[in-house]
Protein backbone atom coordinates (compact mmCIF):
# COMPACT_ATOMS: atom_id res chain seq x y z
CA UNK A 1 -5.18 -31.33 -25.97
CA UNK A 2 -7.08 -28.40 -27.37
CA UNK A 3 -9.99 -28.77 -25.39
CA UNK A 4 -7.42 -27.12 -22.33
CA UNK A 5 -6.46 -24.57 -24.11
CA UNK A 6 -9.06 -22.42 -23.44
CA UNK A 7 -9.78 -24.02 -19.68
CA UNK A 8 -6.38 -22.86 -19.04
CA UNK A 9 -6.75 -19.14 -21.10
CA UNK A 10 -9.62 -18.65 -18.93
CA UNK A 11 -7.64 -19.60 -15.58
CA UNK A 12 -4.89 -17.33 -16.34
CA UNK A 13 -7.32 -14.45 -17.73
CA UNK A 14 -9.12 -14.80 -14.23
CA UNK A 15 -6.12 -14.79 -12.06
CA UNK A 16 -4.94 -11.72 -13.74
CA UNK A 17 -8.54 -10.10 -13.56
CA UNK A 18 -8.21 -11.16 -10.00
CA UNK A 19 -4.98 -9.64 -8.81
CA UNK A 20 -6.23 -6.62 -10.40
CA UNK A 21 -9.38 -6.48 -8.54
CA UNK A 22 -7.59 -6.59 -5.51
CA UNK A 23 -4.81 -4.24 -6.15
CA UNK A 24 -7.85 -2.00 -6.90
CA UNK A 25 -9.38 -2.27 -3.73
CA UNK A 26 -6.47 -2.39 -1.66
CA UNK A 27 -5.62 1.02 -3.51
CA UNK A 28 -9.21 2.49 -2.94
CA UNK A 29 -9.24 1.66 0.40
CA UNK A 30 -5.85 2.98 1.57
CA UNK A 31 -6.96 6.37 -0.68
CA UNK A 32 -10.07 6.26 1.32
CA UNK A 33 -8.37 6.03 4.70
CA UNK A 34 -5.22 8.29 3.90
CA UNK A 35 -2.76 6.06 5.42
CA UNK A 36 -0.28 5.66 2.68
CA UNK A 37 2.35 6.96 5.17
CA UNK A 38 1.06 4.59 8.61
CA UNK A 39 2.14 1.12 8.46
CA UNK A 40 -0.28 -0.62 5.47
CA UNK A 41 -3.41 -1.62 7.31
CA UNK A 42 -4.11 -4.89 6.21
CA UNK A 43 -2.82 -7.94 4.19
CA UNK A 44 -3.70 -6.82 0.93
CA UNK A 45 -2.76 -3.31 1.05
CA UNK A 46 0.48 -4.33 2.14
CA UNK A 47 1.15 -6.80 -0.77
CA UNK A 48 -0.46 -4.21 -3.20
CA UNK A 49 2.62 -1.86 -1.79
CA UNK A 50 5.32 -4.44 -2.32
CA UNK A 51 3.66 -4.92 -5.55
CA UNK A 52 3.47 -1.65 -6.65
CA UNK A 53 7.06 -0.35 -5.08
CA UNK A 54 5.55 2.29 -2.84
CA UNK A 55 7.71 3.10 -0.32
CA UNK A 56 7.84 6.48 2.17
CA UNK A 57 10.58 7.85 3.49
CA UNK A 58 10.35 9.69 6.59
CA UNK A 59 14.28 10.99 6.50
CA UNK A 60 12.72 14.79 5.53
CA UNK A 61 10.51 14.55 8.20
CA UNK A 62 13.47 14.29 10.87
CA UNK A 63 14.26 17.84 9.71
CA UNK A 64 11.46 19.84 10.07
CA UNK A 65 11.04 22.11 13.11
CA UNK A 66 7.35 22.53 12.97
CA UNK A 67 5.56 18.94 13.57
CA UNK A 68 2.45 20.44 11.94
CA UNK A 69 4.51 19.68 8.50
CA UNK A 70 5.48 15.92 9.24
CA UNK A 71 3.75 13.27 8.02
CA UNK A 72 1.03 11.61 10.70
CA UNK A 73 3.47 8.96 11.47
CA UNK A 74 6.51 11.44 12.41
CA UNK A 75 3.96 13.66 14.14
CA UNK A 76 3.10 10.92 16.45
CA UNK A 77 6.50 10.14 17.42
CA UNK A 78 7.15 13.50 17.59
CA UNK A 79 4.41 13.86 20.17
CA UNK A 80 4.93 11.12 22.26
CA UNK A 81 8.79 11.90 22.59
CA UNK A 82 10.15 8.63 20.63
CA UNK A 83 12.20 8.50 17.52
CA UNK A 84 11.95 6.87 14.61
């Protein structure tokens, strides 16, 4: 029984290393890209959000009168006449 022990330290140590690599470059690449505020791009970025708790929230962005000051994702809709 002690032989596992460290067979199974080691699979735990590199899960954990794991999940933090990716939360890394999930992070990096949504930095990279700027789209914190767009839908997340891909798989990992959005688990890394649900993970993390990042959320936006685009009620501010209803109120402003210049579009030039809403998010990317508000200007959009803002352009193309739909609401969100």
């Amino acid at each position: 029984m002690t032989g596992w022990v460290p067979v199974i330290a080691l699979f735990i140590l590199g899960g954990i290393v794991g999940i933090g690599a990716v939360v890394v470059l999930a992070i990096h690449f949504e930095d990279r890209r700027g789209s914190l505020t767009d839908r997340a791009p891909g798989l990992f970025s959005s688990g890394t959000r649900r993970m993390l708790g990042v959320r936006v929230d685009h009620t501010a962005c209803h109120y402003v009168t210049n579009p030039r000051h809403a998010c990317p994702t508000c200007r959009r809709a803002h352009y193309t006449g739909e609401r969100r």
